[in-house]
Protein backbone atom coordinates (compact mmCIF):
# COMPACT_ATOMS: atom_id res chain seq x y z
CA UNK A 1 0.00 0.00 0.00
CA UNK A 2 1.13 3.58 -0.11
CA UNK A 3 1.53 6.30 1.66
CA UNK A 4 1.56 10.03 1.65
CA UNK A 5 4.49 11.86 2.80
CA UNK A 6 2.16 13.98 4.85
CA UNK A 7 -0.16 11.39 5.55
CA UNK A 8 1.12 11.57 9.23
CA UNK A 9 -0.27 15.11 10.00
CA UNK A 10 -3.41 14.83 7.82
CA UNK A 11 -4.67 11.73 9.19
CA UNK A 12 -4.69 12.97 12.69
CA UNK A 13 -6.90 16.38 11.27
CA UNK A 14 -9.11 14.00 9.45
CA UNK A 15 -9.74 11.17 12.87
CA UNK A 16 -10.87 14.35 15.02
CA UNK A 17 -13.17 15.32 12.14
CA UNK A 18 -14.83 11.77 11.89
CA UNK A 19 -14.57 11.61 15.39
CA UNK A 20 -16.44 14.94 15.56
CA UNK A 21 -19.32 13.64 13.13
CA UNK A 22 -19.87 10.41 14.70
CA UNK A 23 -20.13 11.84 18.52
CA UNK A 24 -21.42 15.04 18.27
CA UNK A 25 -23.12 16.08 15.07
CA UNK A 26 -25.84 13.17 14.50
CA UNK A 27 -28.13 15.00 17.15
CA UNK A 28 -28.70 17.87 14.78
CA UNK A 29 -29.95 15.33 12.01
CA UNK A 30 -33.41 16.03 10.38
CA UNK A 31 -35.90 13.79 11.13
CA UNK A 32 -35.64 9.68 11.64
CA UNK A 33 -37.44 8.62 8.31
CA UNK A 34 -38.20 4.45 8.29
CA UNK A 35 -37.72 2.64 4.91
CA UNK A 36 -40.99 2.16 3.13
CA UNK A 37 -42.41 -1.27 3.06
CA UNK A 38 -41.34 -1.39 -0.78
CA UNK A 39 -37.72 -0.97 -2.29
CA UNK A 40 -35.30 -1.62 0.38
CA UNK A 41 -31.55 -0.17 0.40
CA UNK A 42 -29.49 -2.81 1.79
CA UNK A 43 -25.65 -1.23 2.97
CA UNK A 44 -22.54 -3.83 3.41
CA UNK A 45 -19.60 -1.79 4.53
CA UNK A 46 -15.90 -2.94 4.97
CA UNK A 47 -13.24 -1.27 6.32
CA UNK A 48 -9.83 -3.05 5.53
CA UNK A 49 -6.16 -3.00 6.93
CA UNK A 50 -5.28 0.48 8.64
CA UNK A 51 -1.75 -0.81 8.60
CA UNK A 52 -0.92 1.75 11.25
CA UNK A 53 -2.88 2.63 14.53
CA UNK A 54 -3.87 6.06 13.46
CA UNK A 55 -5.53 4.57 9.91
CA UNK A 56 -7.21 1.47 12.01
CA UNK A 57 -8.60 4.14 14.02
CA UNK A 58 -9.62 6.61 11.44
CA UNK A 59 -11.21 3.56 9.05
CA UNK A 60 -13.25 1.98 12.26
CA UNK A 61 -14.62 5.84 12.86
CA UNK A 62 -15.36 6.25 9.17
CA UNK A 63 -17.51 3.27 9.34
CA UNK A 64 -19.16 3.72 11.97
CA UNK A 65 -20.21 7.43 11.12
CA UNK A 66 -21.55 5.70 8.41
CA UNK A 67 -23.23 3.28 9.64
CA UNK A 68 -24.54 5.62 12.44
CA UNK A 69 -26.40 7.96 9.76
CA UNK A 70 -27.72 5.32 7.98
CA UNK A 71 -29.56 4.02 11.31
CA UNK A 72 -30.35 7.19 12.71
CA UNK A 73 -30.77 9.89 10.55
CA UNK A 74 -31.79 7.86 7.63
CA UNK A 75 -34.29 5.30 9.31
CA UNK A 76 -32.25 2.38 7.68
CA UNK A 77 -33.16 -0.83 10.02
CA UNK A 78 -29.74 -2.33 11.21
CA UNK A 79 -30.63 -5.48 10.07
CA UNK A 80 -29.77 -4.41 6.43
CA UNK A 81 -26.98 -3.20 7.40
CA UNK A 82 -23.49 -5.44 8.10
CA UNK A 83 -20.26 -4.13 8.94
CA UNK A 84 -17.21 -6.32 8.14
CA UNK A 85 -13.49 -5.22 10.05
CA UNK A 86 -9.90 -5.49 10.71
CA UNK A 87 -10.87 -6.22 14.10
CA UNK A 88 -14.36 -7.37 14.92
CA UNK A 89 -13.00 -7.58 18.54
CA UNK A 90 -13.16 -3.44 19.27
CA UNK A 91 -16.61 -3.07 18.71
CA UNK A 92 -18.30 -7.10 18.61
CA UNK A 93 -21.87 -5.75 19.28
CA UNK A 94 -21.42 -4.30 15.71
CA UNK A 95 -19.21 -6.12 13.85
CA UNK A 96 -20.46 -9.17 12.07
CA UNK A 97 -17.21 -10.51 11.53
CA UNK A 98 -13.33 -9.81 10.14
CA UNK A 99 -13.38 -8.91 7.01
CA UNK A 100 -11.89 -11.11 5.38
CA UNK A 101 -12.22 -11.99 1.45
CA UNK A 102 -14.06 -15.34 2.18
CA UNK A 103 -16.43 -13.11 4.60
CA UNK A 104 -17.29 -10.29 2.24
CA UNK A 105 -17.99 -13.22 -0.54
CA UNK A 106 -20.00 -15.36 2.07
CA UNK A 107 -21.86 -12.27 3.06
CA UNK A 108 -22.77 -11.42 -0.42
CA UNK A 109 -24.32 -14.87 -1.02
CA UNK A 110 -26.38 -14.55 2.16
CA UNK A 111 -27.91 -11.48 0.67
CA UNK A 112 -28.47 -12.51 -2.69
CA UNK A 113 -30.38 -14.80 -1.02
CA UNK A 114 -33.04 -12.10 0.59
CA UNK A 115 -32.88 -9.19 -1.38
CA UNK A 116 -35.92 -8.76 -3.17
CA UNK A 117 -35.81 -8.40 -6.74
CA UNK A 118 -36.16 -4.57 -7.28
CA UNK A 119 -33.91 -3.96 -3.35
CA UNK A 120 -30.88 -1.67 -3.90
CA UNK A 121 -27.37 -2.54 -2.55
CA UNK A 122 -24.79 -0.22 -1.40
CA UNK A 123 -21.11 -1.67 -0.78
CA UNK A 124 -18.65 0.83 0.78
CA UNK A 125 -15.25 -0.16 1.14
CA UNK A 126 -13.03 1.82 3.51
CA UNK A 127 -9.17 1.70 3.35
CA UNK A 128 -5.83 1.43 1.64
CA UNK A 129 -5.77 -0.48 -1.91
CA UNK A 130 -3.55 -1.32 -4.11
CA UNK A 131 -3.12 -2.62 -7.78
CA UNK A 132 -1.03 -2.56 -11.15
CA UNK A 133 -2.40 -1.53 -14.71
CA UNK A 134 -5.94 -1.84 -14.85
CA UNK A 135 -6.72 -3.90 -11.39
CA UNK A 136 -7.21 -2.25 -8.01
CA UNK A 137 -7.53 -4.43 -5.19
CA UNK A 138 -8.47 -3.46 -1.39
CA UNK A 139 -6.00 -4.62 1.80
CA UNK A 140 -8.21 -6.62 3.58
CA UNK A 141 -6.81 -9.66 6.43
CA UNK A 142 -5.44 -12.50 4.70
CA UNK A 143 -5.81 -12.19 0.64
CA UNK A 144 -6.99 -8.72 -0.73
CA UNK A 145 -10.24 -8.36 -2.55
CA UNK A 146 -10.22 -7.26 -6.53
CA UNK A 147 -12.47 -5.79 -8.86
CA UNK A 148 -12.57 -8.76 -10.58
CA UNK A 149 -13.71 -10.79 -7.46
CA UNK A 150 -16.49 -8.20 -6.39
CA UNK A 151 -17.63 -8.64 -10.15
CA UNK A 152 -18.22 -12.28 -9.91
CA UNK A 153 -19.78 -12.14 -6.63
CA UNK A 154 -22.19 -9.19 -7.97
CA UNK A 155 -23.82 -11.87 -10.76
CA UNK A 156 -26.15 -13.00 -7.76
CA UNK A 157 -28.31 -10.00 -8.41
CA UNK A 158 -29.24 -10.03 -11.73
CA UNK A 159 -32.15 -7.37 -10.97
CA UNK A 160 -31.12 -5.44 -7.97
CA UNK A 161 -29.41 -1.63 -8.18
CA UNK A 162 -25.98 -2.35 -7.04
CA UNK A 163 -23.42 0.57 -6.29
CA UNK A 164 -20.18 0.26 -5.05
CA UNK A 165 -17.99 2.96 -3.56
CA UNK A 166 -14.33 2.31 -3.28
CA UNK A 167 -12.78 4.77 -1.08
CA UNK A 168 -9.35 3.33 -0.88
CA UNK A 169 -6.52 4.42 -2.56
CA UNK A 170 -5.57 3.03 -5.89
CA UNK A 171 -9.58 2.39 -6.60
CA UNK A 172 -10.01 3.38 -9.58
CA UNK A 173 -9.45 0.32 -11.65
CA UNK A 174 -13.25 -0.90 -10.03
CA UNK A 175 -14.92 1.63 -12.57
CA UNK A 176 -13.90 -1.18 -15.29
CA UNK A 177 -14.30 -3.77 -13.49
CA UNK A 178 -17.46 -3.44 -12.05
CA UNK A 179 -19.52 -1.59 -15.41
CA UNK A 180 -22.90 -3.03 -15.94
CA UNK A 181 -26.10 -2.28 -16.02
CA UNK A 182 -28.00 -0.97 -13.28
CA UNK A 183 -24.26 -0.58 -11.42
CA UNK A 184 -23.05 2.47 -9.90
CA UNK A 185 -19.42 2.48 -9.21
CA UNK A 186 -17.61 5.52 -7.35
CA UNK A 187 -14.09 5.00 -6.38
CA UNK A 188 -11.83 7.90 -4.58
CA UNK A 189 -9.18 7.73 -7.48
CA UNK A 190 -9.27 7.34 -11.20
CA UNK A 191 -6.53 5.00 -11.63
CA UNK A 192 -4.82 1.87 -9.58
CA UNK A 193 -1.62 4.09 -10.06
CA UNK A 194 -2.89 6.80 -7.56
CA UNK A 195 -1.55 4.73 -4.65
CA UNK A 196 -1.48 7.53 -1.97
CA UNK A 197 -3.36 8.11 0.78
CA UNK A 198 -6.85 9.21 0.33
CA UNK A 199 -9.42 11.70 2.21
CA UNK A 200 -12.72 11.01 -0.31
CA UNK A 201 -14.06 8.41 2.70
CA UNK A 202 -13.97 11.04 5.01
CA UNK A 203 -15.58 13.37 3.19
CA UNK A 204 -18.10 10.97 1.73
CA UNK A 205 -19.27 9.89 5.17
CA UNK A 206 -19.82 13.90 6.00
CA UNK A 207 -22.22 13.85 3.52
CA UNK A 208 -24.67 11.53 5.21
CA UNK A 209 -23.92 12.57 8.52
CA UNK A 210 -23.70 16.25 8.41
CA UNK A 211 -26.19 18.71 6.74
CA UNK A 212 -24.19 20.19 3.57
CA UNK A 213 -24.61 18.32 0.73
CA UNK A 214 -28.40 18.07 0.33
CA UNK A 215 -27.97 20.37 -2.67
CA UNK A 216 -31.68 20.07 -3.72
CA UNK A 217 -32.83 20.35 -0.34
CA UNK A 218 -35.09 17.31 -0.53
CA UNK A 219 -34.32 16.14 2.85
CA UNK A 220 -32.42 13.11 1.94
CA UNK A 221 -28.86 12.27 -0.05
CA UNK A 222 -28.57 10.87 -3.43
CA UNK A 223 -25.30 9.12 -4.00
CA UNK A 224 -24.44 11.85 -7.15
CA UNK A 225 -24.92 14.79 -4.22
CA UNK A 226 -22.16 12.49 -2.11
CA UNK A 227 -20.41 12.18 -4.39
CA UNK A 228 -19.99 15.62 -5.79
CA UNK A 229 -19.73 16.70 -2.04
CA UNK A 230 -17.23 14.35 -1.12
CA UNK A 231 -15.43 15.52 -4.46
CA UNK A 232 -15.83 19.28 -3.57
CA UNK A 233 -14.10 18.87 -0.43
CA UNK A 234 -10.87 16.54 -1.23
CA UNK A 235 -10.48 19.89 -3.82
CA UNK A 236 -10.54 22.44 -1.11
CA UNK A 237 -8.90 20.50 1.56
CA UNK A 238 -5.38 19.76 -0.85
CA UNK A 239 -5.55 23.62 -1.69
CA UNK A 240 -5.81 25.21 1.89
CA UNK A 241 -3.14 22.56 2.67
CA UNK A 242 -1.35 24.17 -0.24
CA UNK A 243 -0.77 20.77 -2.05
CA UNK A 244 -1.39 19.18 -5.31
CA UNK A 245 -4.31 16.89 -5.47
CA UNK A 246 -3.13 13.25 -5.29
CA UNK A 247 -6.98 11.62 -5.65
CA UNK A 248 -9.30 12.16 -8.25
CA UNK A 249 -12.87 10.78 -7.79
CA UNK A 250 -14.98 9.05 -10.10
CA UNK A 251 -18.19 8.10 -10.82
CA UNK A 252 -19.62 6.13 -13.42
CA UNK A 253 -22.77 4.47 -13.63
CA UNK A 254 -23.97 4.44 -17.36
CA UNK A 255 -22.06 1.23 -17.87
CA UNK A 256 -19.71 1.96 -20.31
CA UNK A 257 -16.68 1.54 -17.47
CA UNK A 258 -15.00 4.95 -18.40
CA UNK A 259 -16.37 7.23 -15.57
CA UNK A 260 -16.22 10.68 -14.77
CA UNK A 261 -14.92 13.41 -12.80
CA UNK A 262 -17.71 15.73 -13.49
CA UNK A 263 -21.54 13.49 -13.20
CA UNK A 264 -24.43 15.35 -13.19
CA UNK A 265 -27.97 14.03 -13.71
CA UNK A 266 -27.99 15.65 -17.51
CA UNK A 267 -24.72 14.01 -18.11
CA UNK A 268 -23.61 10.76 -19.79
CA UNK A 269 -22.95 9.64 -15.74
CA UNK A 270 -24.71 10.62 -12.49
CA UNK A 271 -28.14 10.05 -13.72
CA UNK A 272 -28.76 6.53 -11.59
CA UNK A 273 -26.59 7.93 -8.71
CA UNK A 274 -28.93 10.81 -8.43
CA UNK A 275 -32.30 8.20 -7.96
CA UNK A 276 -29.87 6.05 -5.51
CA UNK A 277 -30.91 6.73 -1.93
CA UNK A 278 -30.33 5.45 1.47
CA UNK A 279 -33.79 5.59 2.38
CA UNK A 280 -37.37 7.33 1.16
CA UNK A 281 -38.00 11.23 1.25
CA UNK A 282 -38.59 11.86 5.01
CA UNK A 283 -41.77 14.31 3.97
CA UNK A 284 -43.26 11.49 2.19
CA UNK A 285 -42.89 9.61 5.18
CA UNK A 286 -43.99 11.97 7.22
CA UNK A 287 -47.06 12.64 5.04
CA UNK A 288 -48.11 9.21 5.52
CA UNK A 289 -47.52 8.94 9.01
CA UNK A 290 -49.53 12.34 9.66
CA UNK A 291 -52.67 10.87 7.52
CA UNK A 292 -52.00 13.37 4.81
CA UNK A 293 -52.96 11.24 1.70
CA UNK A 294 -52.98 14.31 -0.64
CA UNK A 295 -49.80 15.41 0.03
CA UNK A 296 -48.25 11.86 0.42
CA UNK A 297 -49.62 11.71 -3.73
CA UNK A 298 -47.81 15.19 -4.42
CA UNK A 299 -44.67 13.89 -3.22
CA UNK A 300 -44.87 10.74 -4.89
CA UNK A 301 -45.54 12.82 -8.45
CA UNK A 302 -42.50 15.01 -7.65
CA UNK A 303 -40.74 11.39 -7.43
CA UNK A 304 -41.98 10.30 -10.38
CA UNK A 305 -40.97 12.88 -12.28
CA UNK A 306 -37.61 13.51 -11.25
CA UNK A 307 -36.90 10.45 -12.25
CA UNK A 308 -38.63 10.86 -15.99
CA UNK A 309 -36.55 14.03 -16.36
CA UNK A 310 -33.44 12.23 -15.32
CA UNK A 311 -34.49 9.69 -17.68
CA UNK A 312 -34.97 11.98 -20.53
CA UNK A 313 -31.67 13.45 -20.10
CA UNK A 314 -30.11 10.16 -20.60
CA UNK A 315 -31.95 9.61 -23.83
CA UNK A 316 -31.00 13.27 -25.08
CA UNK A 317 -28.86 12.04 -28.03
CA UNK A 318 -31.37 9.77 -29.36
CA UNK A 319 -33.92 12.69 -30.20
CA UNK A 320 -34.05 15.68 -32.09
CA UNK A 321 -33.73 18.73 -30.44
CA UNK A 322 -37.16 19.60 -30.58
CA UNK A 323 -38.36 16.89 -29.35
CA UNK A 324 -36.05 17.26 -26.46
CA UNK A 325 -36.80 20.62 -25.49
CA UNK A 326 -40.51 20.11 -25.79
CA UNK A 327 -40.72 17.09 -23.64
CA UNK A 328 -38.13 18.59 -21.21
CA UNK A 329 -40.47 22.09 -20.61
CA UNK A 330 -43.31 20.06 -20.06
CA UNK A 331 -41.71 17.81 -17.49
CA UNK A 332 -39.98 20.82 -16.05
CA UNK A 333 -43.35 22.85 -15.91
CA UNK A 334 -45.30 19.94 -14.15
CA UNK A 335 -42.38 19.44 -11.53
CA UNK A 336 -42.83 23.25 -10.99
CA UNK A 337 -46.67 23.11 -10.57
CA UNK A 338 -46.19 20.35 -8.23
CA UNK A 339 -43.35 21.76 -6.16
CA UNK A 340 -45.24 24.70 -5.53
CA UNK A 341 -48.57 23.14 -4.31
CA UNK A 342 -46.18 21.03 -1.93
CA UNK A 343 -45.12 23.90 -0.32
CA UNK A 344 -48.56 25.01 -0.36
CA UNK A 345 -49.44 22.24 1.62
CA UNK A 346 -46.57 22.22 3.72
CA UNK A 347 -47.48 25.84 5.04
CA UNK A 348 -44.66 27.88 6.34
CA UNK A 349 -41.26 26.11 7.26
């Protein structure tokens, strides 16, 4: 695996700012929201070989920040979620079990087994990596894991949304690996060759757990917000350390194993990531809890048609222009009409 040069200072900054999220920040959270009895996100997270004390430390908090948000603030049940570790021993009440290679691939088969056809999977690894030419591999105890592995493991959902986020250095080699359809793949670098340490786990965790990077103010994440937040603050935190950059983010999930720096949900990637969620819209929720049938069916439209604009944007260069633009402004204009009697609804904030 390697190492930063100034990976000794920076890892202590970026511990006390995980440390900070995980302890202190969750009570500020929005609302609990409960996953809906349809769709279910399912989360498998494993953080691999710290190497040092200081990285065991930092990947155990980055996990469990994680995995903290996803229970708390975003009403994910813990039993779809399963933590895997260097050390199951520091915190056995949450750890399923080391996280090995043979674990993560027995794990996988246990929930190909209960995930329901249309269920979502997320799989966050947390780490160092490693990896020559077009292969990246994560340090786990024992062998290390591979793109290639993850891949064949992955054919056991044939229908399910799977995205995997590869936070370790020297990740980016997963993109190629891992391209399919309905597969979302974000990984902290863009090639196995940028081997140094890496702060995109950090900062992808802060999305979830802090309030920041709900850019559309919808009350819950997408993974393309995460992403571009996470992305966003590697950037600034290299230039007010006065550095050059030594991660670059991807994201690719239009299957065609390239990626990109730059997704958005009008772009050739990001479109998928932008519908992937760790659990429902808490005002839907809400709405249905509070009786409010009305406004439960005005949130469900706005739903609906974020997701047919997000799908018309992908199919942009298989129409005229026209065509585009007319269907777009009519999308657009419904989503606007609909928006505004939400808030109509809603009353004053």
């Amino acid at each position: 695996m390697g190492f930063s040069a100034l990976a000794g200072s920076r890892v202590r900054w970026t511990i006390r700012t995980a440390t900070l999220v995980g302890v202190g920040l969750l009570a500020s959270a929005p609302a609990l929201v409960a996953q809906s009895a349809g769709p279910r996100t399912h989360v498998l997270v494993v953080s691999g070989l710290g190497g040092e004390p200081e990285y065991s430390e930092l990947f155990r908090t980055q996990a469990m920040t994680f995995l903290d948000a996803a229970r708390d603030r975003w009403g994910l049940d813990e039993t779809e979620t399963v933590w895997l570790a260097e050390d199951p021993t520091v915190a056995p009440d949450r750890i399923a079990e080391k996280g090995t290679r043979e674990a993560l691939q027995s794990q996988l088969a246990s929930l190909a087994t209960r995930a329901k056809p249309d269920d979502a999977i997320l799989l966050l690894f947390i780490g160092h990596g490693g990896g020559t030419g077009d292969e990246s591999k994560v340090n786990l105890p024992g062998p290390d894991v591979t793109g290639a592995d993850v891949a064949g493991w992955l054919d056991a959902f044939p229908t399910q949304t799977i995205a995997i986020v590869n936070a370790a250095s020297a990740s980016g080699g997963f993109v190629g690996a891992l391209k399919g359809d309905r597969r979302l793949v974000i990984t902290a670098t863009r090639t196995a060759g940028e081997r140094w340490r890496t702060h995109f786990g950090t900062f992808f965790v802060d999305a979830f757990a802090l309030d920041g990077a709900d850019t559309d103010k919808d009350e819950r994440i997408s993974l393309l917000e995460a992403f571009l937040y996470a992305k966003a603050e590697v950037e600034r935190y290299y230039a007010l350390d006065g550095q050059i950059p030594t991660e670059h983010a991807l994201l690719d999930d239009n299957g065609d194993g390239e990626g990109s720096m730059e997704p958005s949900a009008t772009g050739p990637d990001g479109a998928l990531a932008s519908r992937f969620f760790l659990a429902a819209a808490s005002a839907t929720v809400a709405a249905q809890a509070a009786g409010d049938p009305e406004l439960a069916a005005l949130l469900e439209k706005k739903t609906r048609l974020e997701q047919e604009i997000a799908a018309l944007r992908g199919r942009r260069d298989q129409m005229t222009a026209d065509r585009y633009e007319a269907a777009l402004e009519n999308l657009l204009l419904d989503l606007a009409v609909t928006s505004r009697a939400i808030r109509d609804k809603e009353g004053p904030q």
